[in-house]
Protein backbone atom coordinates (compact mmCIF):
# COMPACT_ATOMS: atom_id res chain seq x y z
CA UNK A 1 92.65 104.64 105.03
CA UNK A 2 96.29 105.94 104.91
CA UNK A 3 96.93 109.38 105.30
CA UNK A 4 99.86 111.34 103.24
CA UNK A 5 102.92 111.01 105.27
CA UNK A 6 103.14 115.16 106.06
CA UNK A 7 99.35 114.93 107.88
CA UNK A 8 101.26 112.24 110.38
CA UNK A 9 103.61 112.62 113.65
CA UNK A 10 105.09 109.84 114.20
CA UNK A 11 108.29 108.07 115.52
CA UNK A 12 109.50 104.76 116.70
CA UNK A 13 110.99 104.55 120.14
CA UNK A 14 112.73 102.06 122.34
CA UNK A 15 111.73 100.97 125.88
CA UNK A 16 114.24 99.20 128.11
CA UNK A 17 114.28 96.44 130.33
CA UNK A 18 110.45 96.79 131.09
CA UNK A 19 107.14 94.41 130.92
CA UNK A 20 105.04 94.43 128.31
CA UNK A 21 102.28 95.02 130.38
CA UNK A 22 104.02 98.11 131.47
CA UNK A 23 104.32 99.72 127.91
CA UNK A 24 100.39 101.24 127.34
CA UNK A 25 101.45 103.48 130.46
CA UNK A 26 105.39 104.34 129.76
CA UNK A 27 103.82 104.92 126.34
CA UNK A 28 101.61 107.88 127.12
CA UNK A 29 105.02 110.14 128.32
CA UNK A 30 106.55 109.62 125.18
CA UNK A 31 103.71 111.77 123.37
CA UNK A 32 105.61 114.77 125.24
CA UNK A 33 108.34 114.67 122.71
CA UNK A 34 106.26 115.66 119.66
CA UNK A 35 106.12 119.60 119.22
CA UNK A 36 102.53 121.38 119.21
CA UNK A 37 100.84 118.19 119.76
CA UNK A 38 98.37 117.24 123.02
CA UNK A 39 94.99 115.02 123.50
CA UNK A 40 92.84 117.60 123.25
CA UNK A 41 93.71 118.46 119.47
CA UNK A 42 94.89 115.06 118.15
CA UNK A 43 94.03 111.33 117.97
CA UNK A 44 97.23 109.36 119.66
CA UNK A 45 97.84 106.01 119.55
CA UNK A 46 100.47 103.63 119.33
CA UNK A 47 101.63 100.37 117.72
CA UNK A 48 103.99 97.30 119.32
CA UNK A 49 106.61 96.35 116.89
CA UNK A 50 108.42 93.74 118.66
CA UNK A 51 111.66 93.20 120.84
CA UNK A 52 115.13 92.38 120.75
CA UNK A 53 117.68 91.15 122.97
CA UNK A 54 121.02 93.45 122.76
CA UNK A 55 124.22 93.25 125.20
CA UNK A 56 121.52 91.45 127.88
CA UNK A 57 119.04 94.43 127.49
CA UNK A 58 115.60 93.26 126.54
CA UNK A 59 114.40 96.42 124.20
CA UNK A 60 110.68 97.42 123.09
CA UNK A 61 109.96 99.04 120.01
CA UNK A 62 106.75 100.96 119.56
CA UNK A 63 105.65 103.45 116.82
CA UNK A 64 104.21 106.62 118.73
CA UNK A 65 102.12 108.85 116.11
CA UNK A 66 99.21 111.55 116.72
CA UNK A 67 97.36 113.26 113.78
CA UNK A 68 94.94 116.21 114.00
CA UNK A 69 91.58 115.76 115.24
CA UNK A 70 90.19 118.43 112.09
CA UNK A 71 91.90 116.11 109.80
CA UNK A 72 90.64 112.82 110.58
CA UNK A 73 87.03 114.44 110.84
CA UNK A 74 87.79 115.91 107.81
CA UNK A 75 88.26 112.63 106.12
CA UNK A 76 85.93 110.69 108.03
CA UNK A 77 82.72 113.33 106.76
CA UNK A 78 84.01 112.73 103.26
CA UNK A 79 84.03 109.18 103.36
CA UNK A 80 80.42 109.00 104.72
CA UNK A 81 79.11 111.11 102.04
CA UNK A 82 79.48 108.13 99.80
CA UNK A 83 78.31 105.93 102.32
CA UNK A 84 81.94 104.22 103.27
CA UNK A 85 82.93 103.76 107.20
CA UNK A 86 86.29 104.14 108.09
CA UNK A 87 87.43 101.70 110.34
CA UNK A 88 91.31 102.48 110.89
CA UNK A 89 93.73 105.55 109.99
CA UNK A 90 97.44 104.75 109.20
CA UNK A 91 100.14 106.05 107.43
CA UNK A 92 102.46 105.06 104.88
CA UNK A 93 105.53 105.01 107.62
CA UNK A 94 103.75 101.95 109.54
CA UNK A 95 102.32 100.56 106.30
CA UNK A 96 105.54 99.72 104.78
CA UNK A 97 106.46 97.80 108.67
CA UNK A 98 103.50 96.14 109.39
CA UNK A 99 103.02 95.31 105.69
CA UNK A 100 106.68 93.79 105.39
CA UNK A 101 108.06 90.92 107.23
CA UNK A 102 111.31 92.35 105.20
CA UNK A 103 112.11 93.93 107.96
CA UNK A 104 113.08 91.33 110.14
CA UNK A 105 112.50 93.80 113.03
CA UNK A 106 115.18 95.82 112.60
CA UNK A 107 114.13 99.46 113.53
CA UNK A 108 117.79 100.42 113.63
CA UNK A 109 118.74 100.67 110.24
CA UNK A 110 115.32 102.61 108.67
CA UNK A 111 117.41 104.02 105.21
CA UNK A 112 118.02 101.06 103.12
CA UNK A 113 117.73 99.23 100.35
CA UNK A 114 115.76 96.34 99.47
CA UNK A 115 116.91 94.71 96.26
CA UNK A 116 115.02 91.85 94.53
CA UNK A 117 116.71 89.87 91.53
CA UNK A 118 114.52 88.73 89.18
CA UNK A 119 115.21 86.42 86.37
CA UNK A 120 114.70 89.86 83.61
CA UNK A 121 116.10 92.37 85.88
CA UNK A 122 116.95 93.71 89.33
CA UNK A 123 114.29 95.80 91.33
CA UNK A 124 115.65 98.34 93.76
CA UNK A 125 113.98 100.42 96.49
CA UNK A 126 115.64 103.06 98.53
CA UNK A 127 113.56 103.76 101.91
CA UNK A 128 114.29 106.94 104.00
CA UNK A 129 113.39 106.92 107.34
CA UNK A 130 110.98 103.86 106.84
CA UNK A 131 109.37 105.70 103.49
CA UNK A 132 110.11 104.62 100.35
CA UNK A 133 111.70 107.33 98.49
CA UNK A 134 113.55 105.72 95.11
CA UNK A 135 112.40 102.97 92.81
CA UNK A 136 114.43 101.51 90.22
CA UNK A 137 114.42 98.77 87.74
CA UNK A 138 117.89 97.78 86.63
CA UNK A 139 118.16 95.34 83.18
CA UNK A 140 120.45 92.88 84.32
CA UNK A 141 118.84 89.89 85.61
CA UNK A 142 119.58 85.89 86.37
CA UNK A 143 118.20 85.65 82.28
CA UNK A 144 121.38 88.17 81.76
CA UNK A 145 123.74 86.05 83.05
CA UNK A 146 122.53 83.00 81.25
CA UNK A 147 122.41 84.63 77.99
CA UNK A 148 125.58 86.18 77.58
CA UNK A 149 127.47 82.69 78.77
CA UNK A 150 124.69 81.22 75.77
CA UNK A 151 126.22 83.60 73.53
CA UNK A 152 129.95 83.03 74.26
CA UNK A 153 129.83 79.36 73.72
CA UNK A 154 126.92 77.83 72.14
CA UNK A 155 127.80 74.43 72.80
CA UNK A 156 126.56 74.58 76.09
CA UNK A 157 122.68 74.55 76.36
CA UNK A 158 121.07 76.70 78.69
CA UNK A 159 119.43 74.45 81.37
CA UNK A 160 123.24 73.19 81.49
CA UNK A 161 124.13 77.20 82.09
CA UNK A 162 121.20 77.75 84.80
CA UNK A 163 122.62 75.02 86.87
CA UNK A 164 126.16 76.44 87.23
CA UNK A 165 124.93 79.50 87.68
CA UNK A 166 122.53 78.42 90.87
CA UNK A 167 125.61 75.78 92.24
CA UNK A 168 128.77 77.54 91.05
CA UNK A 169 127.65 81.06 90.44
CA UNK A 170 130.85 83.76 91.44
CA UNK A 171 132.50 81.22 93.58
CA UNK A 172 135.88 81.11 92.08
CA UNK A 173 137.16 78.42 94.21
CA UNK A 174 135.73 75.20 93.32
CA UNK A 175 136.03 71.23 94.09
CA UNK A 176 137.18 69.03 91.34
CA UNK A 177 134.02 66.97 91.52
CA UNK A 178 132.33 70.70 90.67
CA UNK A 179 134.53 71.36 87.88
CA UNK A 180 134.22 67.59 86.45
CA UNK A 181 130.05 68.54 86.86
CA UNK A 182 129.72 71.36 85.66
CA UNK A 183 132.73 72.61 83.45
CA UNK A 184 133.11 69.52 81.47
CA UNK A 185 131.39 71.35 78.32
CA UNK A 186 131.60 74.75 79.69
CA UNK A 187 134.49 76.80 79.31
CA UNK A 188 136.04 78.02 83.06
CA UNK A 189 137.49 80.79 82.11
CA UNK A 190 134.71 81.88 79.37
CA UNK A 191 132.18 81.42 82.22
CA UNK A 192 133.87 83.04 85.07
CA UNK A 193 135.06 85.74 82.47
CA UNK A 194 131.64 86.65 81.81
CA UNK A 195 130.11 86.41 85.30
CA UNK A 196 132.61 89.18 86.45
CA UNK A 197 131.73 91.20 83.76
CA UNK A 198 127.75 91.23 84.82
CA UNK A 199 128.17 90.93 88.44
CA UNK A 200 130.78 94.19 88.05
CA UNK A 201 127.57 96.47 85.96
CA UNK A 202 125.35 95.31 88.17
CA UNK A 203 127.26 96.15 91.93
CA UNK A 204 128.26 99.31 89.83
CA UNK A 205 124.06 100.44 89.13
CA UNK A 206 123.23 99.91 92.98
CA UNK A 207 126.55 101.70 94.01
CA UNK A 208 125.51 104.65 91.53
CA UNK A 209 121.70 104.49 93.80
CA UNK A 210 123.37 104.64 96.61
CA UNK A 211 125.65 107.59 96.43
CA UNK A 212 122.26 109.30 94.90
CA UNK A 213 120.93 108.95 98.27
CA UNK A 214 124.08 110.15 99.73
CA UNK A 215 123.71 113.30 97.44
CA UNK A 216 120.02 113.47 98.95
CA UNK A 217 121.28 113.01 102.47
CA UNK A 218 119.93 109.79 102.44
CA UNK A 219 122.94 107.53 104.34
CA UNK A 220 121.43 103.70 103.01
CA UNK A 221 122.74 101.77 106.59
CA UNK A 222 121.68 98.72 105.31
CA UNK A 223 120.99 96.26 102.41
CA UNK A 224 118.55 93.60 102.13
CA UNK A 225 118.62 91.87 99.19
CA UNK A 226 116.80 88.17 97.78
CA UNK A 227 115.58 86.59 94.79
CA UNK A 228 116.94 85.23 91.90
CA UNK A 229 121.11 86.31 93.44
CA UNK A 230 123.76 83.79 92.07
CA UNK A 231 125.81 82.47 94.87
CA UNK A 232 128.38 84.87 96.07
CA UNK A 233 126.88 87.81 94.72
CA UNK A 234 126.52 88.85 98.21
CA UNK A 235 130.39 89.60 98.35
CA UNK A 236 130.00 92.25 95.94
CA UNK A 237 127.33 93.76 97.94
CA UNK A 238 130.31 93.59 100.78
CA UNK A 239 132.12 95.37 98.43
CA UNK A 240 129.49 98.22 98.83
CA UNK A 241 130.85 99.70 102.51
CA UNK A 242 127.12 98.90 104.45
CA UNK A 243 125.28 95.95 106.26
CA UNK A 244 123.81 93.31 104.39
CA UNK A 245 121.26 90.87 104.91
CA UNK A 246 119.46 88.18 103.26
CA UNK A 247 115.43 88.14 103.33
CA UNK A 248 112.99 85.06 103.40
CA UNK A 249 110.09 85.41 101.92
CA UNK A 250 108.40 82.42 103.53
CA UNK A 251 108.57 84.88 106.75
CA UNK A 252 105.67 87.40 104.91
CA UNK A 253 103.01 85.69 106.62
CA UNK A 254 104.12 86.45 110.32
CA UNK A 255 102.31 89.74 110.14
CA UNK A 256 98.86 89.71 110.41
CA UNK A 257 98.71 93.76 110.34
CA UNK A 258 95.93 93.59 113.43
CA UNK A 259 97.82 96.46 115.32
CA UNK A 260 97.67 99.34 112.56
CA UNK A 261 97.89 102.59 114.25
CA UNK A 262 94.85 105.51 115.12
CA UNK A 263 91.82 103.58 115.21
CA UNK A 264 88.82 105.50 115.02
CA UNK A 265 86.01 105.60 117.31
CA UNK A 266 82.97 108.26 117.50
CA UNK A 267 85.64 111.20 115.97
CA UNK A 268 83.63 112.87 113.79
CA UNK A 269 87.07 114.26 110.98
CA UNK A 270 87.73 118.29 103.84
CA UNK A 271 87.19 116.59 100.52
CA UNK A 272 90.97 117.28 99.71
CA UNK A 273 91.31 113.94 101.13
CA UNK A 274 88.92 111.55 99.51
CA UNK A 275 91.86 110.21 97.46
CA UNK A 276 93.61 108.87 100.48
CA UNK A 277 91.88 105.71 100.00
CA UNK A 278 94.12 103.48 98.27
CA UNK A 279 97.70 105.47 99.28
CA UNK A 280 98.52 102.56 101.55
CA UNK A 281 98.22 99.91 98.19
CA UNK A 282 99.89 102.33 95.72
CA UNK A 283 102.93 102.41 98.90
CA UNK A 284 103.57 98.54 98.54
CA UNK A 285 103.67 98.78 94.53
């Protein structure tokens, strides 16, 4: 079951230069930092991220979190009612991490954006703090780019059209065996013309979603973007003033999601909560 974000302390904190083996008792100090919270009144527990090697320090990353002891009865009483066992409580925050080899196990840069390109259009979600906060569906796909160049010169069929686009896309310098390949039909300067022109809407729609998280006090640190891109899309993103980074989806299965957070033993935790079943799904949608 995932709980609603507000019902959750949590936080993700570093540990340097120790064992692993060390972190279950460093671990328990760290609970000091969250306000109005101690073992007699909540369920603690904590989650191991990963690690990363920076400037020759070898850094831990852990997600700390503690929720009330009233709540988790609560929910557990309500569950049992209709004969269901809970096994685990988390929280959208580790969800979207464990859930996500998108990450790449980065904890640094939490407010970002992951944008997909699809072959119809271009998904965008904004994340805050590790929650995703903004959704977006923008109508300017790889199909977008395919059509319009269609349009302009007809002469040119479109399988001939996808294959520039995937080999040439936005790369204005090109090799003369390219341009004997793939502009012997198609016009350059028709082609290139029109790329621009898509490429320039498109950069211009996720720089307008970005400076409505900057409105929101939302500062987006980083991009991570896949899919469908035409090659050297990614130096508009450059264009966009933040850290960029391509994701591999082949990478999903990494994360076997056997560490979720708060597992629940003999806590025994109002019917305000029965819905929570599900949150963590309708999070990834």
């Amino acid at each position: 079951v995932s709980l609603p974000e507000d019902l959750v302390e949590a936080k993700i904190v570093s540990i340097k230069n120790k064992k692993q083996a060390e972190i279950p008792k460093l671990i328990e100090k760290e609970y000091g930092s969250f306000s109005r919270v101690s073992p007699l009144t909540h369920v603690l527990d904590y989650a191991y991220l990963g690690q990363n090697e920076e400037n020759g320090d070898t850094l831990h990353y852990c997600m700390i979190a503690a929720v009330h002891k009233n709540t988790v009865s609560q929910l557990i009483a309500e569950f049992e009612k209709r004969k269901l066992k809970i096994t685990t409580v988390t929280f959208p925050f580790y969800d979207m991490i464990c859930l996500s080899e998108l990450y790449h196990d980065d904890y640094e840069n939490l407010s970002r954006l992951m944008i997909d390109f699809g072959a119809s259009g271009t998904r965008v979600v904004a994340f805050s703090e590790g929650i995703p906060v903004y959704v977006r569906n923008i109508d300017i796909g790889f199909n977008t780019y395919a059509d319009r160049l269609f349009i302009m010169q007809e002469s040119v069929g479109k399988p001939d059209i996808a294959k520039t686009l995937i080999n040439v896309g936005e790369v204005g310098l090109i090799t003369n065996e390219q341009a004997n390949k793939y502009f012997a039909q198609l016009d350059n300067k028709i082609y290139f013309d029109g790329v621009s022109d898509i490429g320039n809407r498109l950069v211009g729609e996720i720089r307008r979603i970005i400076e409505l998280c900057e409105t929101n006090g939302i500062a987006i640190s980083k991009i991570i973007y896949g899919g469908y891109v035409i090659n050297g899309f990614e130096k508009r993103l450059k264009q966009l003033g933040v850290e960029i980074e391509k994701f591999d989806l082949d990478m999903c299965g990494e994360k076997d999601g056997k560490d979720f957070l708060l597992w629940i033993d003999e806590v025994q935790v109002g019917s305000q909560y029965y819905d929570a079943l599900g949150l963590s799904v309708n999070t990834m949608l």
